[in-house]
Protein backbone atom coordinates (compact mmCIF):
# COMPACT_ATOMS: atom_id res chain seq x y z
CA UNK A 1 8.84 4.78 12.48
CA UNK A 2 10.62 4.16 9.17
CA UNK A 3 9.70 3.90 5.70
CA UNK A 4 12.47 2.65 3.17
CA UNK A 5 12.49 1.51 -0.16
CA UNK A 6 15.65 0.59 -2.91
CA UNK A 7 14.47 -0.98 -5.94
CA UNK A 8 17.77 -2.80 -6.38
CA UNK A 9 17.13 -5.33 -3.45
CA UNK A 10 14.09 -6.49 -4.21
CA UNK A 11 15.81 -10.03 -4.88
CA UNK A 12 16.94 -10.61 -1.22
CA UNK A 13 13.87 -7.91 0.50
CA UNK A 14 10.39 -9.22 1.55
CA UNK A 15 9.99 -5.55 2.79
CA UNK A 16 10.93 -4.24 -0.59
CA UNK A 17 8.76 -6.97 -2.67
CA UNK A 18 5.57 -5.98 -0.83
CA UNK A 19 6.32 -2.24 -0.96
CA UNK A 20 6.08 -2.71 -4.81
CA UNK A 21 3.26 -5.34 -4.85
CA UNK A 22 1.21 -2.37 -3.19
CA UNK A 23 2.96 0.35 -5.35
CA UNK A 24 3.95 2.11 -1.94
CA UNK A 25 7.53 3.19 -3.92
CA UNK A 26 7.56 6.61 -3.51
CA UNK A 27 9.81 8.36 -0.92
CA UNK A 28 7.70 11.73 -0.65
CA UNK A 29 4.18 10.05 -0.66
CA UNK A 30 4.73 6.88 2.38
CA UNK A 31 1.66 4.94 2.55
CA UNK A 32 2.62 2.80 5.11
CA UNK A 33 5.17 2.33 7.70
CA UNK A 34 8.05 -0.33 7.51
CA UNK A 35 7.29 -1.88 10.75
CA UNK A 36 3.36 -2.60 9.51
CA UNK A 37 4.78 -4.80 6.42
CA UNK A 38 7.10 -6.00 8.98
CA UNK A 39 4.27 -7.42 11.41
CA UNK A 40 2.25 -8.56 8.65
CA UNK A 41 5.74 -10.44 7.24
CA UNK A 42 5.37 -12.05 11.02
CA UNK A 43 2.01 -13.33 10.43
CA UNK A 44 2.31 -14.95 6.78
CA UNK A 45 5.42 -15.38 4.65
CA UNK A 46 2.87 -15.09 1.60
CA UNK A 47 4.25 -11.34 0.11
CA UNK A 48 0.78 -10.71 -1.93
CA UNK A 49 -1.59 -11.49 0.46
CA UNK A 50 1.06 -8.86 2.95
CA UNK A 51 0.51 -6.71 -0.35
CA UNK A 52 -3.67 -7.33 -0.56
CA UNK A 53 -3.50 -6.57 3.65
CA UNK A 54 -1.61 -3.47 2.55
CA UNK A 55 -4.15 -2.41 0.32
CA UNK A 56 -7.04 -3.18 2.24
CA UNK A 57 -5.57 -1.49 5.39
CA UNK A 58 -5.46 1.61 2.91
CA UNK A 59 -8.53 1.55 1.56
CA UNK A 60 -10.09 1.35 4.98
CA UNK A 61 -8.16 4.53 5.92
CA UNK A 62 -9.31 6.49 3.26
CA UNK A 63 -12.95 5.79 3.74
CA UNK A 64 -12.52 8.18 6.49
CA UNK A 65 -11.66 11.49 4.06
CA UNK A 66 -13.75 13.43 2.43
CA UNK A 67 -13.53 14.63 -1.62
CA UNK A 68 -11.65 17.73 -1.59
CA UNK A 69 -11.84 20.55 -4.70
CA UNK A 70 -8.94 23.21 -4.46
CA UNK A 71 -9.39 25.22 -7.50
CA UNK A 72 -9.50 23.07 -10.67
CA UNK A 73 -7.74 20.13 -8.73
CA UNK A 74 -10.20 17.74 -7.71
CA UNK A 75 -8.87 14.59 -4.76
CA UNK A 76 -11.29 12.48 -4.44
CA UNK A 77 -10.74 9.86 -1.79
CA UNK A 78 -13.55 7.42 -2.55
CA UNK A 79 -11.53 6.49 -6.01
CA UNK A 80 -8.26 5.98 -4.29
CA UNK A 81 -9.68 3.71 -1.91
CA UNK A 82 -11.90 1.38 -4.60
CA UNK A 83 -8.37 1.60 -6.65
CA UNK A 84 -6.58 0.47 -3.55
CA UNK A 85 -9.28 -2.33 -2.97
CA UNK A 86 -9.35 -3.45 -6.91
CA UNK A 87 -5.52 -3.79 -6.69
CA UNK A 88 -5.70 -6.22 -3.15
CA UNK A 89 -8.55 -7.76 -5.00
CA UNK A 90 -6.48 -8.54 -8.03
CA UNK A 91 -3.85 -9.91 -5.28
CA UNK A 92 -5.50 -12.16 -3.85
CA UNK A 93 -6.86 -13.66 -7.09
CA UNK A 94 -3.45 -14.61 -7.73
C-alpha cells in the first residue's frame, strides 16, 4: 500500500486535494493509505465529502486507543478523534 503526497500537483490531483482537505500531508505521520482516498474517489467525485469520509474513518479508529502519559508528554486519543470529527463536520457544512 502507498501513501504519496506533492503539494505542487494539487491542480491536476484529486488524491492530493483530499490529502490536504484532511491535513493527511505529512510523509512520516500517514493517516491513510492512497488506495482508501482512491476507493472513496470511486464512489463520489465530491473531494470534501472524500475529505469528511477521511476524517470520520479516523476518528472511528482512534476511538479504539487509549490516553497514553510517557513522562510529561501526555497523547490523548479522545481529542484527536473529536478534532478529526470537528474538521469532517466543518466539511460537510460546506
Amino acid at each position: 500500500m502507498a501513501w504519496t503526497y506533492d503539494a505542487s500537483q494539487l491542480a491536476t490531483s484529486a488524491l492530493f486535494r483530499v490529502r490536504f482537505l484532511s491535513g493527511d500531508t505529512i510523509s512520516t505521520d500517514p493517516l491513510v493509505q492512497d488506495e482508501e482516498i482512491l476507493y472513496l474517489l470511486t464512489q463520489t467525485s465530491d473531494e470534501k465529502l472524500v475529505a469528511a469520509m477521511v476524517l470520520e474513518h479516523l476518528a472511528r479508529k482512534l476511538t479504539r486507543y487509549a490516553s497514553k502519559r510517557i513522562g510529561s508528554l501526555q497523547v490523548d486519543a479522545a481529542d484527536r478523534a473529536l478534532a478529526f470529527a470537528k474538521r469532517a463536520a466543518e466539511l460537510r457544512a460546506e
